[in-house]
C-alpha atoms as a PDB file:
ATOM      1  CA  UNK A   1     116.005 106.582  52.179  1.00  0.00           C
ATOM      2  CA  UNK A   2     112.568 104.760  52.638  1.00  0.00           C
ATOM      3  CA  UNK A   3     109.363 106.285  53.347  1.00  0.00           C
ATOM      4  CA  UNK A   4     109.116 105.789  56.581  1.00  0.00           C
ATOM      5  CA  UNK A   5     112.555 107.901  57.853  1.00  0.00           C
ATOM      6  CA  UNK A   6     110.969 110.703  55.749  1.00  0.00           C
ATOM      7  CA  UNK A   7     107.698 110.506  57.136  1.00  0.00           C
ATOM      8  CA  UNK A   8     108.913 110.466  60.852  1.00  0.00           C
ATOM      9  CA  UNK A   9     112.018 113.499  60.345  1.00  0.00           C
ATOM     10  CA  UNK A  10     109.926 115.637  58.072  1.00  0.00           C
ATOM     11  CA  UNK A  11     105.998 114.887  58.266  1.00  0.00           C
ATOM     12  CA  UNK A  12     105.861 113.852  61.652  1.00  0.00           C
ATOM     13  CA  UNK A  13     107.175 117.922  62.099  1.00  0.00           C
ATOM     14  CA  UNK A  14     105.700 119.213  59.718  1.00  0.00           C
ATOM     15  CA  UNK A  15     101.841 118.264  61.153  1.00  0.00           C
ATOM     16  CA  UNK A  16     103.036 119.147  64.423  1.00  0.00           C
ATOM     17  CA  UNK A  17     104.387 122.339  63.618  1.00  0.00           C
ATOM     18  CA  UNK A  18     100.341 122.900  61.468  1.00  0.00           C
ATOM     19  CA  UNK A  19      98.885 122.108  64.765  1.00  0.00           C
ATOM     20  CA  UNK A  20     100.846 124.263  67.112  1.00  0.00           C
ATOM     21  CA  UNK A  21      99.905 127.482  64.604  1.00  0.00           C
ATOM     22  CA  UNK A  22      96.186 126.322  64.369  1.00  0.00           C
ATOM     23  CA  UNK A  23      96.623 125.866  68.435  1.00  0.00           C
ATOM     24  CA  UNK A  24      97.840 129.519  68.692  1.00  0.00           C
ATOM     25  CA  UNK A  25      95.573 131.092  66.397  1.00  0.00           C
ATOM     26  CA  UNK A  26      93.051 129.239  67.978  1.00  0.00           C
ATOM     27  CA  UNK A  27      93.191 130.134  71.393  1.00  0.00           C
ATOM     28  CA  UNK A  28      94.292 133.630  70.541  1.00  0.00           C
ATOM     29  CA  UNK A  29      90.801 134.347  69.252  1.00  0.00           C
ATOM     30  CA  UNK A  30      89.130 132.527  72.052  1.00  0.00           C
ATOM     31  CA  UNK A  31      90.236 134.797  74.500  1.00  0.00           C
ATOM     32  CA  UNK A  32      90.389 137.597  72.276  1.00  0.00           C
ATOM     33  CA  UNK A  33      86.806 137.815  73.025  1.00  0.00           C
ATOM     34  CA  UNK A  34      87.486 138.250  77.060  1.00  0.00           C
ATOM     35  CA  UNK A  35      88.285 141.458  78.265  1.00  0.00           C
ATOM     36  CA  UNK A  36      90.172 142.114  80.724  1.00  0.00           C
ATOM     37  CA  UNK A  37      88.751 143.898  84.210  1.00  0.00           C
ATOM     38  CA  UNK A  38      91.652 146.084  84.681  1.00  0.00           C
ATOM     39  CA  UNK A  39      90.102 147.416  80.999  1.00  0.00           C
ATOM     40  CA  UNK A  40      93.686 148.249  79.553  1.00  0.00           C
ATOM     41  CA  UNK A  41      94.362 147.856  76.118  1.00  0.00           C
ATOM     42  CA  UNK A  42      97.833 145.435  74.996  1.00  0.00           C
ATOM     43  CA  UNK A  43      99.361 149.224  74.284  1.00  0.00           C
ATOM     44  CA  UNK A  44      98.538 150.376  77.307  1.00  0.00           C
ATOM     45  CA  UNK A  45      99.261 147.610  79.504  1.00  0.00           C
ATOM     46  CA  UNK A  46     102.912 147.447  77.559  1.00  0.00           C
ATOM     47  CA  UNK A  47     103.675 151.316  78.166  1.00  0.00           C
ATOM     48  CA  UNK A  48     102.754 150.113  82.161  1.00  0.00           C
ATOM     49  CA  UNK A  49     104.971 147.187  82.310  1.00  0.00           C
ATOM     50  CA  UNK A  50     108.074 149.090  80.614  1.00  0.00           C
ATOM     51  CA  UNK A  51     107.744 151.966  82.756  1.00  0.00           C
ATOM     52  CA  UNK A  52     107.108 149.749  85.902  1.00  0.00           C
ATOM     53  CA  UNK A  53     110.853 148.138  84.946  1.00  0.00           C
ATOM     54  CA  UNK A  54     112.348 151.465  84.653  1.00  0.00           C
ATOM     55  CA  UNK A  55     112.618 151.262  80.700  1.00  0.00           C
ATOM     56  CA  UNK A  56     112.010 154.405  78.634  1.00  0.00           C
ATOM     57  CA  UNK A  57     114.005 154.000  75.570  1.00  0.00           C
ATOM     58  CA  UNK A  58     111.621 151.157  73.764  1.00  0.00           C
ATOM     59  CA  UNK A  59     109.075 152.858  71.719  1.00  0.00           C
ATOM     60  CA  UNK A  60     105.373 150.447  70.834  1.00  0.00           C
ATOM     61  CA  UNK A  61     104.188 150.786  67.231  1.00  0.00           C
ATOM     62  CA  UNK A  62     101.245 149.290  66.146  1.00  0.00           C
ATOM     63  CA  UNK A  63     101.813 146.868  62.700  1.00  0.00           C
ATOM     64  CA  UNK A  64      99.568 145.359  60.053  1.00  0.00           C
ATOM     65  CA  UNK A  65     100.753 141.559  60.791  1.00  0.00           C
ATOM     66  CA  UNK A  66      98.920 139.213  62.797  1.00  0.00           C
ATOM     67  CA  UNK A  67     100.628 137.288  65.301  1.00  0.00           C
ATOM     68  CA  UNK A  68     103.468 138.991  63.905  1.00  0.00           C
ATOM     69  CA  UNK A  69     103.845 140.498  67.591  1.00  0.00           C
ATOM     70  CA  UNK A  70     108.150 141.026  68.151  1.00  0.00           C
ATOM     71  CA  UNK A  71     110.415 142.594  70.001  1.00  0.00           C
ATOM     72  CA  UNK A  72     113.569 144.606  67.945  1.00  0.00           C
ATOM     73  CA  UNK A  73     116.283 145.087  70.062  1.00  0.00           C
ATOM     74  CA  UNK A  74     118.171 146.838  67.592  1.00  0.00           C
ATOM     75  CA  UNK A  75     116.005 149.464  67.542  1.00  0.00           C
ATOM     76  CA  UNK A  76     114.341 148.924  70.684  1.00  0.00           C
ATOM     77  CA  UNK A  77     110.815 148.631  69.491  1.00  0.00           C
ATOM     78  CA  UNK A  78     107.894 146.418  70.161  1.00  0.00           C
ATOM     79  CA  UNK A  79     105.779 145.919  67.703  1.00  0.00           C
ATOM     80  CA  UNK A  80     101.979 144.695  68.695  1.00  0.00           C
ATOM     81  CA  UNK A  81      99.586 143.727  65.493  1.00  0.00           C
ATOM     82  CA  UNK A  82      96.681 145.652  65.726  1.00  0.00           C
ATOM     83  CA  UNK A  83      94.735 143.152  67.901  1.00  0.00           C
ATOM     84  CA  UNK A  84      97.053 143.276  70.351  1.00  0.00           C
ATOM     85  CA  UNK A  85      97.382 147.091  70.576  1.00  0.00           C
ATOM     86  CA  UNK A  86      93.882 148.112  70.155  1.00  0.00           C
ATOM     87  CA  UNK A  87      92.499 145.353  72.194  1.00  0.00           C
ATOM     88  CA  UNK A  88      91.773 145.323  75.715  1.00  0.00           C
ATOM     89  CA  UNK A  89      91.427 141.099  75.808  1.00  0.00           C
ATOM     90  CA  UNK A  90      93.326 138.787  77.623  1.00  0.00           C
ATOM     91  CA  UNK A  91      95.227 137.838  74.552  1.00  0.00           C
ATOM     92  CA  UNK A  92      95.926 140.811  74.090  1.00  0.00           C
ATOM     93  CA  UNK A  93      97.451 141.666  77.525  1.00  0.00           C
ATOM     94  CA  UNK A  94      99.266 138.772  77.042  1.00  0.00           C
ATOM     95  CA  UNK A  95     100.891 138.651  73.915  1.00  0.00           C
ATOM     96  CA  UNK A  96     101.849 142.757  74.908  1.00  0.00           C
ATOM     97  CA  UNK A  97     103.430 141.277  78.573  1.00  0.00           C
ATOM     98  CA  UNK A  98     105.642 138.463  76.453  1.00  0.00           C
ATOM     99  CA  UNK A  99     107.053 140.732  74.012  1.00  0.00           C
ATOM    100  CA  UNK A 100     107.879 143.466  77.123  1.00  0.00           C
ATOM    101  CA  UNK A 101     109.084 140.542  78.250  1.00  0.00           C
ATOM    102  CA  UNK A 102     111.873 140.966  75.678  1.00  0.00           C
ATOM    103  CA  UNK A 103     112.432 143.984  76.277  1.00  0.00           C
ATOM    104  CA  UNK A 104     113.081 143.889  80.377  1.00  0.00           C
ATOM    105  CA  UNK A 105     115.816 140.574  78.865  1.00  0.00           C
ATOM    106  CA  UNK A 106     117.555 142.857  76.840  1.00  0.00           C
ATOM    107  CA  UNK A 107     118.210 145.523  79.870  1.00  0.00           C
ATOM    108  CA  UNK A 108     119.170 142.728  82.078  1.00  0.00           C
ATOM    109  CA  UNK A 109     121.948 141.612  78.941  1.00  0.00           C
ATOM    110  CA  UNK A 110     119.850 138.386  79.777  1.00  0.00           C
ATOM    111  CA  UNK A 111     122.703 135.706  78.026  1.00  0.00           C
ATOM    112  CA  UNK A 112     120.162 134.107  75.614  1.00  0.00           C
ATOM    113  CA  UNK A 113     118.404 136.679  74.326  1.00  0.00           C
ATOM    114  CA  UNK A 114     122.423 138.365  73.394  1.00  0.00           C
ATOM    115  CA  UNK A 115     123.421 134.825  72.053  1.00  0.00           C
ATOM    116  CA  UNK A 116     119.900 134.796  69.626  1.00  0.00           C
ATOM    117  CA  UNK A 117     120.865 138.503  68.828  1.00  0.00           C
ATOM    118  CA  UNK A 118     124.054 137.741  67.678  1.00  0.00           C
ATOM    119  CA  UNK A 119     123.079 134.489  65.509  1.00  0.00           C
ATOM    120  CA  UNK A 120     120.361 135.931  63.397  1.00  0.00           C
ATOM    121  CA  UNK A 121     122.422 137.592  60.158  1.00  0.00           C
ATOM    122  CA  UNK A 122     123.603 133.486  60.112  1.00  0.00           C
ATOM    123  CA  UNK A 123     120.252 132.197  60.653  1.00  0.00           C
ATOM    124  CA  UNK A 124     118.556 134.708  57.646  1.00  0.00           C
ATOM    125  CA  UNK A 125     121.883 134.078  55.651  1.00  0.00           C
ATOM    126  CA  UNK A 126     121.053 130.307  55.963  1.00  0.00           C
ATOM    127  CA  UNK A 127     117.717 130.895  55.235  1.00  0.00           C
ATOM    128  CA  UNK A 128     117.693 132.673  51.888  1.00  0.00           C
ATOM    129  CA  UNK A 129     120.360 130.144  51.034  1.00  0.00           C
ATOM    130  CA  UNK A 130     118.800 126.785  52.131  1.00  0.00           C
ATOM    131  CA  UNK A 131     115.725 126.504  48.998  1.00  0.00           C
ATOM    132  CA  UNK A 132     118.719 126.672  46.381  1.00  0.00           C
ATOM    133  CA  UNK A 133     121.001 123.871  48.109  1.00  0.00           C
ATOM    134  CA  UNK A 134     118.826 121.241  48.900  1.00  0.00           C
ATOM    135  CA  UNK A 135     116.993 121.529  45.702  1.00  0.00           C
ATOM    136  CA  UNK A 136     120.127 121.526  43.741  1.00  0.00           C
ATOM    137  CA  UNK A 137     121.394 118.822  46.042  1.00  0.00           C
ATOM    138  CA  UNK A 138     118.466 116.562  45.562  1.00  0.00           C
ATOM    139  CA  UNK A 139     118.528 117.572  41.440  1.00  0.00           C
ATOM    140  CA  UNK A 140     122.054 116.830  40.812  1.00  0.00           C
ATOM    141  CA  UNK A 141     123.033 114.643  43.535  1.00  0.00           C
ATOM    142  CA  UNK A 142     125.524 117.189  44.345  1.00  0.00           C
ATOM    143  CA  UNK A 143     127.289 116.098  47.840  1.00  0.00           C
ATOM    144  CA  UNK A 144     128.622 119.100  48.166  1.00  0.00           C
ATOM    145  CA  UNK A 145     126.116 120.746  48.396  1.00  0.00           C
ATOM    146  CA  UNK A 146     123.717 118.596  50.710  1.00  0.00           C
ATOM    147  CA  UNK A 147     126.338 119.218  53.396  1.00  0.00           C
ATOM    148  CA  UNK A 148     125.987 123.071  53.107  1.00  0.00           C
ATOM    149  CA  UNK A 149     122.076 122.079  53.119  1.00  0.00           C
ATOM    150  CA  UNK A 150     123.232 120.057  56.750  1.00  0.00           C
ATOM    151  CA  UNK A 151     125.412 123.423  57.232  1.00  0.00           C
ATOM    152  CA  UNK A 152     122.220 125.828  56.776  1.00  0.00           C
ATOM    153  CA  UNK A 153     119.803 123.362  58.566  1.00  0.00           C
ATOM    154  CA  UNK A 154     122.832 122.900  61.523  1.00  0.00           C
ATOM    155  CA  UNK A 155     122.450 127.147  62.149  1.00  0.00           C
ATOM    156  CA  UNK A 156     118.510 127.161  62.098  1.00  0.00           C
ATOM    157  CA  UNK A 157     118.554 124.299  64.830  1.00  0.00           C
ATOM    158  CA  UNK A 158     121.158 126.161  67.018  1.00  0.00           C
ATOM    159  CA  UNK A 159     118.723 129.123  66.325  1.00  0.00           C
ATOM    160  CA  UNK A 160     115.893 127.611  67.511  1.00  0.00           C
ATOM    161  CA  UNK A 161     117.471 125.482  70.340  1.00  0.00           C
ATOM    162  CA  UNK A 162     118.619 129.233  71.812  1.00  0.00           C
ATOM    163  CA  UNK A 163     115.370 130.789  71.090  1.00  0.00           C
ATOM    164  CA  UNK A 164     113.559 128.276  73.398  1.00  0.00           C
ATOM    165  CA  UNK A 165     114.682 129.488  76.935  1.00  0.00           C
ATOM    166  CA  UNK A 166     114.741 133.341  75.409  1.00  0.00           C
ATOM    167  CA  UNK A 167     110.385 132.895  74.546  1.00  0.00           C
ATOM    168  CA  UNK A 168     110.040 130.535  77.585  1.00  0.00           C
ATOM    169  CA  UNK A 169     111.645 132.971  80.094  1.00  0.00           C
ATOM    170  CA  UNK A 170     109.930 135.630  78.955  1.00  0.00           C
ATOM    171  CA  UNK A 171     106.503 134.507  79.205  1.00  0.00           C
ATOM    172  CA  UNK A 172     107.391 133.554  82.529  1.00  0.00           C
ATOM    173  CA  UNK A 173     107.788 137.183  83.459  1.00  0.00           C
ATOM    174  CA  UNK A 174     104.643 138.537  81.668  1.00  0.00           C
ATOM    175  CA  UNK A 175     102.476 135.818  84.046  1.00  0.00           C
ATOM    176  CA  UNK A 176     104.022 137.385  86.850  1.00  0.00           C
ATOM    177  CA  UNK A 177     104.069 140.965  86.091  1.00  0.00           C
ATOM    178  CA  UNK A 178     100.853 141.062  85.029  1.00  0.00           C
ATOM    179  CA  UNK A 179      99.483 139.611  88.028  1.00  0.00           C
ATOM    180  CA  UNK A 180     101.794 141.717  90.054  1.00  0.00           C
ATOM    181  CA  UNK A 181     100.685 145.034  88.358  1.00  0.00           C
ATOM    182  CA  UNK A 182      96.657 143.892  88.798  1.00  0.00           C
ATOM    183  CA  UNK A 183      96.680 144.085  84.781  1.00  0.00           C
ATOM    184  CA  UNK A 184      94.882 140.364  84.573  1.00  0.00           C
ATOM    185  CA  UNK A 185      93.137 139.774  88.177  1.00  0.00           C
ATOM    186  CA  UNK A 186      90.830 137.243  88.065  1.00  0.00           C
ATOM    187  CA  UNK A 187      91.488 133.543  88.022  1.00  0.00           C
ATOM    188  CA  UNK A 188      89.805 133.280  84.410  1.00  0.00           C
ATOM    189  CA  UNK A 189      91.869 135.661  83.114  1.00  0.00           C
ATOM    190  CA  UNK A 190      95.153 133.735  84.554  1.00  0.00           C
ATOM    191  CA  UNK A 191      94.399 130.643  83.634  1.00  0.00           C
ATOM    192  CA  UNK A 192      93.839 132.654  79.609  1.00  0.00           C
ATOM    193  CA  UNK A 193      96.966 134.523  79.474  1.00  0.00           C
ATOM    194  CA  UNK A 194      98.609 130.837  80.550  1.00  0.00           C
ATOM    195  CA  UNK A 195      96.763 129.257  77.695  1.00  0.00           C
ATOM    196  CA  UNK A 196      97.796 131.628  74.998  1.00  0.00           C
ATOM    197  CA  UNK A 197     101.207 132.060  76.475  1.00  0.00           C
ATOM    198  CA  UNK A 198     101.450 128.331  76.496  1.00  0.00           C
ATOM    199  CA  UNK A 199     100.045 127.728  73.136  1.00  0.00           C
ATOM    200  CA  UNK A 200     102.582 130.205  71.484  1.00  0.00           C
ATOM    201  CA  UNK A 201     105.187 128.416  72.868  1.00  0.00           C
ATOM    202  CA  UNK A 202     104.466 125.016  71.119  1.00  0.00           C
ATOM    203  CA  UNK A 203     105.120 126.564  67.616  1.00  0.00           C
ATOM    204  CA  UNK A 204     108.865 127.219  68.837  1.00  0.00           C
ATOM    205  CA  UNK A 205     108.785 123.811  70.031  1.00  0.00           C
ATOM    206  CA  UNK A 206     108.052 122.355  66.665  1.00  0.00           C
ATOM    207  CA  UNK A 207     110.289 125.026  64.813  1.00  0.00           C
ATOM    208  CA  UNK A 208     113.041 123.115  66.752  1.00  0.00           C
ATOM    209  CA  UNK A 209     111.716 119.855  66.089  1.00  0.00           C
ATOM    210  CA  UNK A 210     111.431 121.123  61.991  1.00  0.00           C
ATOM    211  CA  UNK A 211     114.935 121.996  62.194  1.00  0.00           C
ATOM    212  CA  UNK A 212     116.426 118.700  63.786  1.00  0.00           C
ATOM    213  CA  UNK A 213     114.227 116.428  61.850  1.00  0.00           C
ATOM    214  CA  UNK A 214     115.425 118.367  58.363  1.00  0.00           C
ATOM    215  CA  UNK A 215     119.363 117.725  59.282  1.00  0.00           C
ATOM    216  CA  UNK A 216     118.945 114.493  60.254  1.00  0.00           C
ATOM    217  CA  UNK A 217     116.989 113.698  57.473  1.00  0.00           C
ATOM    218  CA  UNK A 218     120.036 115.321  54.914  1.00  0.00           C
ATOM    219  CA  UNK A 219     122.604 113.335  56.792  1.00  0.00           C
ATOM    220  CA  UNK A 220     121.229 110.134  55.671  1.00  0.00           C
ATOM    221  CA  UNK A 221     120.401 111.293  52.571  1.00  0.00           C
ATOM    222  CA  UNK A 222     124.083 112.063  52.164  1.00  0.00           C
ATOM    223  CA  UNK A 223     125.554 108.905  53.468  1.00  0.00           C
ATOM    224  CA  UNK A 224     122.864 106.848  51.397  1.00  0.00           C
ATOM    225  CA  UNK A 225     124.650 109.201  48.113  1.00  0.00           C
ATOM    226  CA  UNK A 226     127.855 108.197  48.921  1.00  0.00           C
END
């Protein structure tokens, strides 16, 4: 395995992946600093959006994580990082619509969002597991275990791959609602909650890109063992 394969599977994704969080960061505090003229807060706006859809059983907590911003369909709970509840910005508006966004998905039984649902105990399984096989692979040129590495790195990609249309389609319907519901109203703020939307979606871009270049890169390691 020469330099170069490793530096295009696993650098290559690796900068990308830095620059999509420094993109979303980024641009989340640049328009953190525009309100809104509809004045709501991301808590409010949320409570708005899930009521407008008919959905009463999803309750909105505020957590201590930022950009940790999710949707928990097994307990039906949207969680907005302070920023995003408090604030009244367009990021914040934004970042609130996506995640209800997740939540109108999972009363519609939208297909992707069921099919991520149901791969996640595989995907943190793999996870936890993936440190201890490729370092022991790499350490004792263990075969074996490389191709469990290829294994764990094989259920992260199918992960991401699924988790692609689930974040794209549901930023889709926050730009819509939120323009529907008069929540964002100028073209300013439009063209903001597109940029953040748009940013956030380049770090599960790379994720994918992380995970493909990572098997690929194992499956010539392991041939190059053998």
């Amino acid at each position: 395995m020469n330099f170069s394969n490793y530096f295009l599977l696993i650098g290559i994704p690796l900068v990308f992946g830095l620059w999509a969080q420094y993109r979303v960061s980024s641009t989340f505090n640049r328009y953190k600093k525009v309100a809104t003229t509809s004045g709501l807060t991301g808590a409010q706006a949320a409570q708005q959006i899930l009521s407008a859809s008919e959905i009463h059983d999803v309750s909105i907590v505020a957590i201590d994580s930022m950009l940790g911003d999710h949707y928990d369909p097994s307990k039906k709970c949207l969680n907005l990082s302070s920023d995003v509840f408090y604030g009244n910005s367009v990021s914040a508006v934004g970042v609130a619509a996506h995640e209800c966004g997740h939540a109108i998905q999972h009363k519609l039984h939208y297909s992707p969002l069921r099919w991520r649902t149901a791969i996640v105990p595989a995907t943190q399984f793999s996870s936890q597991l993936l440190p201890f096989v490729v370092l022991g692979g790499f350490f004792f040129h263990l075969t074996n275990l490389i191709s469990l590495g290829i294994a764990c790195y094989a259920v992260l990609m199918i992960f991401q791959l699924i988790t692609l249309p689930v974040e794209f389609d549901a930023s889709a319907r926050a730009k819509v609602i939120l323009q529907k519901m008069g929540i964002i109203q100028s073209p300013a703020e439009v063209a903001g909650v597109k940029a953040v939307l748009d940013a956030a979606a380049l770090t599960y871009i790379a994720a994918f890109v992380a995970a493909v270049g990572n098997m690929i890169y194992l499956l010539m390691v392991r041939r190059d063992s053998r």
